[in-house]
C-alpha atoms as a PDB file:
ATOM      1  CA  UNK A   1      10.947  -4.092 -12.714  1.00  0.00           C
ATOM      2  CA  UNK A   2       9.388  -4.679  -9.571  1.00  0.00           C
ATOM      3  CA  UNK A   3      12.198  -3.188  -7.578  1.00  0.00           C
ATOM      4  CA  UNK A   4      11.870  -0.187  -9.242  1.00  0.00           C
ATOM      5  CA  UNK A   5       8.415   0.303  -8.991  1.00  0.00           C
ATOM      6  CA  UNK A   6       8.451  -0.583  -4.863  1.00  0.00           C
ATOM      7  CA  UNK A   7      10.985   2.336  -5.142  1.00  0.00           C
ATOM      8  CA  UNK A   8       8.426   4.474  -6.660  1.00  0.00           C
ATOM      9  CA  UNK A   9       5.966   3.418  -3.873  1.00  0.00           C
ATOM     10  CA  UNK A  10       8.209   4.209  -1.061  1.00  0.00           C
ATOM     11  CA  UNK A  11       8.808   7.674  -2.486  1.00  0.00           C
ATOM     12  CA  UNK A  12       5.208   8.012  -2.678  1.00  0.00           C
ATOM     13  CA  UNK A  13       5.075   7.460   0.935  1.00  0.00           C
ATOM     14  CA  UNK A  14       8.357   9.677   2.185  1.00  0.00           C
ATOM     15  CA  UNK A  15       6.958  12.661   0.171  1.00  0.00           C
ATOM     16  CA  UNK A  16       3.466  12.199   1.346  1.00  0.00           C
ATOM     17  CA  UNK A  17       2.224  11.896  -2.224  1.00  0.00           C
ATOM     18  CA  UNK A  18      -0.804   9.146  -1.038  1.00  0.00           C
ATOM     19  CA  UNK A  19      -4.347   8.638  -0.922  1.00  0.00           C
ATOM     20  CA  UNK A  20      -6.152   6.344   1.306  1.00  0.00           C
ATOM     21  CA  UNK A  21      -9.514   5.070   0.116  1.00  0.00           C
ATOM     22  CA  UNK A  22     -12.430   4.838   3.029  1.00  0.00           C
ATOM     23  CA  UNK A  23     -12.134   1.433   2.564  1.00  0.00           C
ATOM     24  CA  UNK A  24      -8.672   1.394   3.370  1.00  0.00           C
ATOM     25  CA  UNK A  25      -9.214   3.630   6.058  1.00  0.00           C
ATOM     26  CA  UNK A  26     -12.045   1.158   7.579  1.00  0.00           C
ATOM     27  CA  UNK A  27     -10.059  -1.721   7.469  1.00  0.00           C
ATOM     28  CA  UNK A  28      -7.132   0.126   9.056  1.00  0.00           C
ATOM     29  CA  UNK A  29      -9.588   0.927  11.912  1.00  0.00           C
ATOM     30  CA  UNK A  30     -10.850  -2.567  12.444  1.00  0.00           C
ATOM     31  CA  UNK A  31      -7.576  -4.001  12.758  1.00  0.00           C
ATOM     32  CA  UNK A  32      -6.056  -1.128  14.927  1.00  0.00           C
ATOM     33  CA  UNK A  33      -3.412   0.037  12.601  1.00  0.00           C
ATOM     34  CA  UNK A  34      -2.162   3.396  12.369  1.00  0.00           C
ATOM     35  CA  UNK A  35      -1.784   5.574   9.434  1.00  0.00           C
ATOM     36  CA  UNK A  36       2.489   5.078  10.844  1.00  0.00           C
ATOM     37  CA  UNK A  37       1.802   1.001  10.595  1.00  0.00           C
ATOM     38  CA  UNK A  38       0.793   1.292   6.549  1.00  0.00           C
ATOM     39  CA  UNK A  39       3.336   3.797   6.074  1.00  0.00           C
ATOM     40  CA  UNK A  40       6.334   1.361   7.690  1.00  0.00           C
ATOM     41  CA  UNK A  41       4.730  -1.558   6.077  1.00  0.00           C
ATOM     42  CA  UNK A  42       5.218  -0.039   2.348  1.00  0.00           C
ATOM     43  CA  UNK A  43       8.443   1.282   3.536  1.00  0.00           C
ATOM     44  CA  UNK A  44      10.070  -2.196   4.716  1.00  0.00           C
ATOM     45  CA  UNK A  45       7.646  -4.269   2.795  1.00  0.00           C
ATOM     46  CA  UNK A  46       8.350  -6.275  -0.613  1.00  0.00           C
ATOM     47  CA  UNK A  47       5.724  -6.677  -3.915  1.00  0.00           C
ATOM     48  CA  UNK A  48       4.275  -9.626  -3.193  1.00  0.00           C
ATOM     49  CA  UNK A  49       1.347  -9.937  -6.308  1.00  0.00           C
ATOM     50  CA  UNK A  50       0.579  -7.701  -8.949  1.00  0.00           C
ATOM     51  CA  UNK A  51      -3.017  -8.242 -10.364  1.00  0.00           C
ATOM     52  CA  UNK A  52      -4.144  -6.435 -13.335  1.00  0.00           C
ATOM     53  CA  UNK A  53      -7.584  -4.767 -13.277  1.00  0.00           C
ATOM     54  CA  UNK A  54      -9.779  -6.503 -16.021  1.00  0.00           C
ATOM     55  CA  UNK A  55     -11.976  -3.741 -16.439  1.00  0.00           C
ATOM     56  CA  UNK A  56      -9.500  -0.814 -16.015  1.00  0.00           C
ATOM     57  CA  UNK A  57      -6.486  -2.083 -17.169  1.00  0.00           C
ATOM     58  CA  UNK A  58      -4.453  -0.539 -14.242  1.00  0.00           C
ATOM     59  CA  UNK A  59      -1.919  -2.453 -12.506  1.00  0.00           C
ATOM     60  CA  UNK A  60      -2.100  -2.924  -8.408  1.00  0.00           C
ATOM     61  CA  UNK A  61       0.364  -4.295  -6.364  1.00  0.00           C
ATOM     62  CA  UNK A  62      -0.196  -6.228  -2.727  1.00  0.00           C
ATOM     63  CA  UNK A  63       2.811  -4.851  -0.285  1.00  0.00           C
ATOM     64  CA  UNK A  64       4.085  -7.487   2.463  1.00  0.00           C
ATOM     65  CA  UNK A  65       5.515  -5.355   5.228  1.00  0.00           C
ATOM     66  CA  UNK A  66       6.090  -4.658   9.057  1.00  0.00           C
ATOM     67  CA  UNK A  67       4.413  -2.554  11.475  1.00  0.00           C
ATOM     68  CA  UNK A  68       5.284  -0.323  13.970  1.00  0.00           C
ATOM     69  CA  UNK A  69       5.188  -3.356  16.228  1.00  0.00           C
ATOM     70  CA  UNK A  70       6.268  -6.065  14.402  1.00  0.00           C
ATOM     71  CA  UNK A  71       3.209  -7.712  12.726  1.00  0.00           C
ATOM     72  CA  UNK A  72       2.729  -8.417   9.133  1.00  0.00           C
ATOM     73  CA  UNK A  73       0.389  -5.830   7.109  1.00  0.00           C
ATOM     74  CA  UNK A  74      -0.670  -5.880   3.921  1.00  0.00           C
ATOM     75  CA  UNK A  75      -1.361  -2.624   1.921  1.00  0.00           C
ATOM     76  CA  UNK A  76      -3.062  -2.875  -1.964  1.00  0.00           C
ATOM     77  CA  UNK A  77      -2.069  -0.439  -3.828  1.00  0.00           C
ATOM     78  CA  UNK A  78      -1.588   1.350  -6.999  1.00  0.00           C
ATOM     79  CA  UNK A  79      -1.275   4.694  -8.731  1.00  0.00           C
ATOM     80  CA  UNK A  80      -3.850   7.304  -9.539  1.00  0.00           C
ATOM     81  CA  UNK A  81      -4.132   9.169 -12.368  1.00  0.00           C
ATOM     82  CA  UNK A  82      -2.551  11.787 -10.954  1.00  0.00           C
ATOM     83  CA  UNK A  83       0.479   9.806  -9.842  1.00  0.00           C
ATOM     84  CA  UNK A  84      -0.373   9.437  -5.930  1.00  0.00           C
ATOM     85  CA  UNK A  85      -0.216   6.681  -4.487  1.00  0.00           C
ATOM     86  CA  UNK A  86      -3.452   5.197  -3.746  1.00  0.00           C
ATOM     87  CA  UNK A  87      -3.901   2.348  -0.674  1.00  0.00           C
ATOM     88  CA  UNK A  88      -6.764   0.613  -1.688  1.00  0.00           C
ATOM     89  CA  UNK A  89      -7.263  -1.865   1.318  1.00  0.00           C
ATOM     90  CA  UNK A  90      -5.030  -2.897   4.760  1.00  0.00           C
ATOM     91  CA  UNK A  91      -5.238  -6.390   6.623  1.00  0.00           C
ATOM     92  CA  UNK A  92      -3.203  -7.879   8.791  1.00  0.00           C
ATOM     93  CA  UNK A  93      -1.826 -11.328   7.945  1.00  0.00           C
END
């Protein structure tokens, strides 16, 4: 199941079908990732946790990937209501 849904996720990202949050986009800053680094980490990454929102109900997953560079990155995400992808959050491990 997972393997399907990380194939959802990566067509998210090759169609440009995304949302960052501001958070994400904050945290990307801080740790001086690109847009390109989040994008390659979803693309070579693997689901490593999926957490289910108590409140919400929604699923979101935690993505283990590579950057342009070679370091580890971390991208939380899930889908929107209108089927984007949303990146919640970005860290480096």
């Amino acid at each position: 199941m997972l393997d399907r849904i990380l194939m959802q996720m990566r067509e998210k990202i090759r169609t440009r079908q995304y949302v960052m949050t501001l958070h994400a986009e904050a945290e990307m800053d801080n740790d001086g990732l690109t847009i390109f680094d989040v994008e390659r980490g979803i693309l070579t990454g693997r689901i490593i946790e999926r957490q289910k929102d108590q409140l919400t109900g929604e699923w979101k997953y935690l993505v283990e990937g590579w950057t342009i560079v070679g370091d580890l990155v971390v991208a939380v995400v899930k889908f929107g209501p209108t089927e984007k992808l949303v990146i919640i959050t970005v860290y480096l491990v």
